[in-house]
PDB file of N, CA and C in Angstrom:
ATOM      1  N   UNK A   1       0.850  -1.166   0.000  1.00  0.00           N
ATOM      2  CA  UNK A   1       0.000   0.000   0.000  1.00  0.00           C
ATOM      3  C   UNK A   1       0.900   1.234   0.000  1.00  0.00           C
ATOM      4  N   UNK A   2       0.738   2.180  -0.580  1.00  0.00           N
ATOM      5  CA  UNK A   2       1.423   3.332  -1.092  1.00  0.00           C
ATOM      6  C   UNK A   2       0.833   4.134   0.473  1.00  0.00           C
ATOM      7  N   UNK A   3       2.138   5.141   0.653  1.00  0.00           N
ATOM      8  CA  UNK A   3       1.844   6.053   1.902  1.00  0.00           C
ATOM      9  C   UNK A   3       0.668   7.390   1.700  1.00  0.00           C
ATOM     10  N   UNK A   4       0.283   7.459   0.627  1.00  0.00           N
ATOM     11  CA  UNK A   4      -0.998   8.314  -0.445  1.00  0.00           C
ATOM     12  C   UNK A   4      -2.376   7.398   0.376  1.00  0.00           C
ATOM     13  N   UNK A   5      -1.921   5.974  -0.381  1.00  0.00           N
ATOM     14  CA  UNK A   5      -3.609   5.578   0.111  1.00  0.00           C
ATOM     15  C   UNK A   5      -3.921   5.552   1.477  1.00  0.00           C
ATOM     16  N   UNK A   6      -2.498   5.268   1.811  1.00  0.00           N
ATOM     17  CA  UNK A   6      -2.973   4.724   3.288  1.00  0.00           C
ATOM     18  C   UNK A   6      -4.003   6.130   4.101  1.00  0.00           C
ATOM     19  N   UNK A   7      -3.224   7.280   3.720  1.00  0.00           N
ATOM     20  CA  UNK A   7      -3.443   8.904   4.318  1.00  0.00           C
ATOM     21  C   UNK A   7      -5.034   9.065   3.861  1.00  0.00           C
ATOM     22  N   UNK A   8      -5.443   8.643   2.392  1.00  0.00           N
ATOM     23  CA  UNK A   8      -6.637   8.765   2.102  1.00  0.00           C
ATOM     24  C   UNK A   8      -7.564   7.842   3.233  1.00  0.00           C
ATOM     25  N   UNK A   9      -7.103   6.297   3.207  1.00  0.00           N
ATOM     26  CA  UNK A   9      -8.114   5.786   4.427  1.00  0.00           C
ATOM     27  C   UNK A   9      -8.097   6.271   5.511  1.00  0.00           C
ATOM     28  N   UNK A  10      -7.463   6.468   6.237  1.00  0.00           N
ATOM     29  CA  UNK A  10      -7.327   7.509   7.507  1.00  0.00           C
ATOM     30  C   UNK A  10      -8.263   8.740   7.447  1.00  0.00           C
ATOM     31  N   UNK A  11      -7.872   9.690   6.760  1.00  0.00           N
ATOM     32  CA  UNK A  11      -8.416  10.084   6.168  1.00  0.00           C
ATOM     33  C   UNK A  11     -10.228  10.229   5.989  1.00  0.00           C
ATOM     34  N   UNK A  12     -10.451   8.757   5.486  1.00  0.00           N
ATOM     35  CA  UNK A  12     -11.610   8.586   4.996  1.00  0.00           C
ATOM     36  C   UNK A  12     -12.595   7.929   6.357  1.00  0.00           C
ATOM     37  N   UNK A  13     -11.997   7.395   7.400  1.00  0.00           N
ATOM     38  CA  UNK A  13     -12.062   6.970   8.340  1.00  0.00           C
ATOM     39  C   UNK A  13     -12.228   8.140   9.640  1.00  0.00           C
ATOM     40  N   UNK A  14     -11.345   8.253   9.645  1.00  0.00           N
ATOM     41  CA  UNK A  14     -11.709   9.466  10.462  1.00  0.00           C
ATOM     42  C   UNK A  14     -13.166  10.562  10.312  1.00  0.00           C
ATOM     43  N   UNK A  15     -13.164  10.832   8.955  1.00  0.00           N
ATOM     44  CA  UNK A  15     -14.360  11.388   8.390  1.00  0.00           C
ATOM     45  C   UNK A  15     -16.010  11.096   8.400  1.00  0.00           C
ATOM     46  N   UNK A  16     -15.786   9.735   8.187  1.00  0.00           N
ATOM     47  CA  UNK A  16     -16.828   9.389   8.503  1.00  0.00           C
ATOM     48  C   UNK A  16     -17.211   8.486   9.212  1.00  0.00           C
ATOM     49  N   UNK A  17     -16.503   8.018  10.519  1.00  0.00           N
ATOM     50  CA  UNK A  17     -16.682   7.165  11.258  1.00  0.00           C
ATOM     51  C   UNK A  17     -16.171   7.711  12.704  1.00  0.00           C
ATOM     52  N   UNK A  18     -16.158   9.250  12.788  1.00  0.00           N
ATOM     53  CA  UNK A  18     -15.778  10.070  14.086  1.00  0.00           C
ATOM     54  C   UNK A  18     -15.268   9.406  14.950  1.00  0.00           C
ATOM     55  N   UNK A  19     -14.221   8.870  14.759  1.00  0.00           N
ATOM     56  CA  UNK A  19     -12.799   8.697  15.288  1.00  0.00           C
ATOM     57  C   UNK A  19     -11.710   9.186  14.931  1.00  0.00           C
ATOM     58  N   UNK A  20     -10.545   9.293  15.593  1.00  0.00           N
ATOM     59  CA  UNK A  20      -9.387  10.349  15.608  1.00  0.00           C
ATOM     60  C   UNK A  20      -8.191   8.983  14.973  1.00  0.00           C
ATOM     61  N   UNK A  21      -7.367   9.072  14.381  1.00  0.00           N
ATOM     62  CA  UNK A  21      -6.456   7.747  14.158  1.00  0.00           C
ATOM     63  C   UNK A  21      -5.572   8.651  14.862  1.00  0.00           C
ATOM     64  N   UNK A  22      -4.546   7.914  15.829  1.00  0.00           N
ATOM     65  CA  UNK A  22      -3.110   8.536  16.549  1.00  0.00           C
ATOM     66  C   UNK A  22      -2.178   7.758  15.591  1.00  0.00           C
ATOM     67  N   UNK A  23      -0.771   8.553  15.955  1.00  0.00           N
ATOM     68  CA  UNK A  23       0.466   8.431  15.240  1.00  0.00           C
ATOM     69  C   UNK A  23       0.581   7.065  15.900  1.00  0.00           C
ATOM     70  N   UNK A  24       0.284   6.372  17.101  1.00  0.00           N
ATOM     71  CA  UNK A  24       0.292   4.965  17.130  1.00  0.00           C
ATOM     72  C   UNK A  24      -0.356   4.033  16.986  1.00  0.00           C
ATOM     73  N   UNK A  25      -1.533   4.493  16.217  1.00  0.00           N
ATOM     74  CA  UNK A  25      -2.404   3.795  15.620  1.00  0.00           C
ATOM     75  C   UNK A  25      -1.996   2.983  13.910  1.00  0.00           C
ATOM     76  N   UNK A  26      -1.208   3.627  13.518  1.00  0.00           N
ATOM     77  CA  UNK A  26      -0.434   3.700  12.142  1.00  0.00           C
ATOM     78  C   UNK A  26       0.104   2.391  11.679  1.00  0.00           C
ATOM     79  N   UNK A  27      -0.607   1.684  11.960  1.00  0.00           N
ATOM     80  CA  UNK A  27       0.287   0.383  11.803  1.00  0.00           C
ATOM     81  C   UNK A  27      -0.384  -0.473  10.850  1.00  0.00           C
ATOM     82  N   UNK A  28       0.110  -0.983   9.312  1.00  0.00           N
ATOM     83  CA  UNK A  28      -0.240  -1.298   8.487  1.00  0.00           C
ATOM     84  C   UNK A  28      -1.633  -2.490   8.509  1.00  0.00           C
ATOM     85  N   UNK A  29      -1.286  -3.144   9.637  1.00  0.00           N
ATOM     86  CA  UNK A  29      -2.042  -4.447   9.978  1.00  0.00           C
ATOM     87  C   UNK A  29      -3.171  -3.969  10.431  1.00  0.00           C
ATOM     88  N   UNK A  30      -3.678  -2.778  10.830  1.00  0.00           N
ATOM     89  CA  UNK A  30      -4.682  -2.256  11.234  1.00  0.00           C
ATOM     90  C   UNK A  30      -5.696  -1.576  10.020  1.00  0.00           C
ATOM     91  N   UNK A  31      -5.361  -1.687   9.064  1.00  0.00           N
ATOM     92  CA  UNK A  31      -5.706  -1.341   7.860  1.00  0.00           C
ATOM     93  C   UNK A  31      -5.382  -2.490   6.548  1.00  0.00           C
ATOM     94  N   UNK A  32      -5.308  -3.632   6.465  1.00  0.00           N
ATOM     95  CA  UNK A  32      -5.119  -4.711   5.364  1.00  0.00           C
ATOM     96  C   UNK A  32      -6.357  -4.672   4.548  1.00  0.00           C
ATOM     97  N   UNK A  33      -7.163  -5.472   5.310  1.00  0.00           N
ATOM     98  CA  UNK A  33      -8.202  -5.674   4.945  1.00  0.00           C
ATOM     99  C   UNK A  33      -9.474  -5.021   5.332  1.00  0.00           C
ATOM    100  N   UNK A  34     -10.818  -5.093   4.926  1.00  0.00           N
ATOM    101  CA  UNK A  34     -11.955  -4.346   5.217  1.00  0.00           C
ATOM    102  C   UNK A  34     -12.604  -4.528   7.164  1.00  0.00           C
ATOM    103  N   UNK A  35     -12.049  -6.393   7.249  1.00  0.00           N
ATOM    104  CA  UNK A  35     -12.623  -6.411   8.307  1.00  0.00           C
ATOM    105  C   UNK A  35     -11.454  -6.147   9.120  1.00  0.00           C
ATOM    106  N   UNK A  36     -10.228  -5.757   9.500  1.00  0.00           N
ATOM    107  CA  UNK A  36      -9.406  -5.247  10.138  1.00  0.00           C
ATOM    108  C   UNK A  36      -9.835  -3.537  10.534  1.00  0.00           C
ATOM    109  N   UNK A  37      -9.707  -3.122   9.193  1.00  0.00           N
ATOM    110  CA  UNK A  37     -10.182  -1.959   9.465  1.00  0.00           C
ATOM    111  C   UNK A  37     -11.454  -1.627  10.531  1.00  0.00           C
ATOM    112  N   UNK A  38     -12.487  -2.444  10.220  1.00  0.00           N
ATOM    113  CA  UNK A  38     -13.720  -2.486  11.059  1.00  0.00           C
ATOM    114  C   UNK A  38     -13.636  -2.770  12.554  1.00  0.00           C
ATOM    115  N   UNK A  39     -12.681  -3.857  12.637  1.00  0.00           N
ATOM    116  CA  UNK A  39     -12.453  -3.835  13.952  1.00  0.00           C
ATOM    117  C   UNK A  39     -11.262  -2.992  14.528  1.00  0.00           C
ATOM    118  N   UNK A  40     -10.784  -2.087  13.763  1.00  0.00           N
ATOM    119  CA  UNK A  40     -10.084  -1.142  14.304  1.00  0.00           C
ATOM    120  C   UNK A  40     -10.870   0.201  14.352  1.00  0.00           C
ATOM    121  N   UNK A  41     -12.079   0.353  14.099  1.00  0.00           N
ATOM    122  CA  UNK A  41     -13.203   1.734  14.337  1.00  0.00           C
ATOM    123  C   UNK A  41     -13.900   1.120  15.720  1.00  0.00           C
ATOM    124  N   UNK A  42     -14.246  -0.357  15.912  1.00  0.00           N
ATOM    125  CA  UNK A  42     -14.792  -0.295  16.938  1.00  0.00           C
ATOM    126  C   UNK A  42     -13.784  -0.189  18.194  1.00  0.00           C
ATOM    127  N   UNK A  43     -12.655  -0.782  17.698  1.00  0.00           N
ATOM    128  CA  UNK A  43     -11.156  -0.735  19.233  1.00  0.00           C
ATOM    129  C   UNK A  43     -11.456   0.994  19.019  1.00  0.00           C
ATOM    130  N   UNK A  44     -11.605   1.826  18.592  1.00  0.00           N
ATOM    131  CA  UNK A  44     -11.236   3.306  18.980  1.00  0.00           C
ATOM    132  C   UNK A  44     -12.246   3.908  19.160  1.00  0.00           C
ATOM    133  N   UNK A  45     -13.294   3.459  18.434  1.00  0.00           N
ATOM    134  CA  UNK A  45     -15.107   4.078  19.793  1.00  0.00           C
ATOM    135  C   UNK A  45     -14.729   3.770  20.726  1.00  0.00           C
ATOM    136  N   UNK A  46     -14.770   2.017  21.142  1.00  0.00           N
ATOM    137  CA  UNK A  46     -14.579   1.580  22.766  1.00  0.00           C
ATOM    138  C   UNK A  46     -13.806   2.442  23.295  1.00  0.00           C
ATOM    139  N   UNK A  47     -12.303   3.063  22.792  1.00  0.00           N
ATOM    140  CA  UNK A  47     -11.530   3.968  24.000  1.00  0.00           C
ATOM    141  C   UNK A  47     -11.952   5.074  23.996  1.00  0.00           C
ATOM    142  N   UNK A  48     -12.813   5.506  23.085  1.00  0.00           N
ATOM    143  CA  UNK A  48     -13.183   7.126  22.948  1.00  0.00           C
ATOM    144  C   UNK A  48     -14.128   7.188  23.643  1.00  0.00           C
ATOM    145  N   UNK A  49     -15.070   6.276  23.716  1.00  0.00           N
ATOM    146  CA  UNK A  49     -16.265   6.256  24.496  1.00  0.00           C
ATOM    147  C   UNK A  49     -15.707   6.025  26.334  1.00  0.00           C
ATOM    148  N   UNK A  50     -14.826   5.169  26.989  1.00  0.00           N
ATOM    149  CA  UNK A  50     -14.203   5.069  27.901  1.00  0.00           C
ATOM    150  C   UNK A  50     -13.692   6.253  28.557  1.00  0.00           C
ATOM    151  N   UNK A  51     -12.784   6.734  27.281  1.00  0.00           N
ATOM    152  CA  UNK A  51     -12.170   8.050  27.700  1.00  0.00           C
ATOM    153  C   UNK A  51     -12.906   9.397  27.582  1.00  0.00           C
ATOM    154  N   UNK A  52     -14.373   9.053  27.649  1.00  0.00           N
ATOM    155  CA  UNK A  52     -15.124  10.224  28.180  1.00  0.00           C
ATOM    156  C   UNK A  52     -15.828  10.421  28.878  1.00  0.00           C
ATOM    157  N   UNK A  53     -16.481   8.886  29.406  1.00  0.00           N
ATOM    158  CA  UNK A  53     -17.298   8.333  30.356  1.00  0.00           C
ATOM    159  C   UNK A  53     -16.229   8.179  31.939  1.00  0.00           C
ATOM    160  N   UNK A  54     -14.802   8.425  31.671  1.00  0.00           N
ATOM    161  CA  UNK A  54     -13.952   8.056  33.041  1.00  0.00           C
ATOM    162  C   UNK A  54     -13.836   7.353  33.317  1.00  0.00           C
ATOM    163  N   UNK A  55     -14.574   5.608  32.134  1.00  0.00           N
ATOM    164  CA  UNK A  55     -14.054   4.676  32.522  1.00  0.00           C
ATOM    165  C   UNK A  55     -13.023   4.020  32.221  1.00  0.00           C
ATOM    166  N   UNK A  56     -12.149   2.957  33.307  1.00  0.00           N
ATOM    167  CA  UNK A  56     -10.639   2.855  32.754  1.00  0.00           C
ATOM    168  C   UNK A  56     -10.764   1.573  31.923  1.00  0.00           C
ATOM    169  N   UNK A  57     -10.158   1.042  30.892  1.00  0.00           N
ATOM    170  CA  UNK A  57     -10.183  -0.166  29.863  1.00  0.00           C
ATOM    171  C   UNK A  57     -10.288  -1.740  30.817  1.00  0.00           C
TER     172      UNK A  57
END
C-alpha cells in the first residue's frame, strides 16, 4: 500500500466514522483488509467512548 492511500483511508475513516487515528495507531495491519479496518473503528469508539465516560479499559 502506497503512503498516499494509506493517508486517504485515515483520512476517509476518520471522516466518517468520528474517530481520531493517533500516530500509534499507524500500523499497516490495522488497515489490510476491510474487516481489520472495522475492527479497528470499533477498538477506537470503545476507547473514545471510555475516555469520556472516566471509565478505565
Amino acid at each position: 500500500m502506497s503512503s498516499l492511500r494509506a493517508l486517504e483511508i485515515v483520512t476517509y475513516i476518520e471522516g466518517s466514522h468520528d474517530v481520531v487515528v493517533e500516530v500509534e495507531d499507524l500500523d499497516l495491519d490495522n488497515f489490510r483488509t476491510a474487516a481489520r479496518v472495522a475492527g479497528f473503528i470499533r477498538r477506537k469508539r470503545g476507547e473514545q467512548l471510555r475516555a469520556t465516560d472516566g471509565v478505565s479499559p
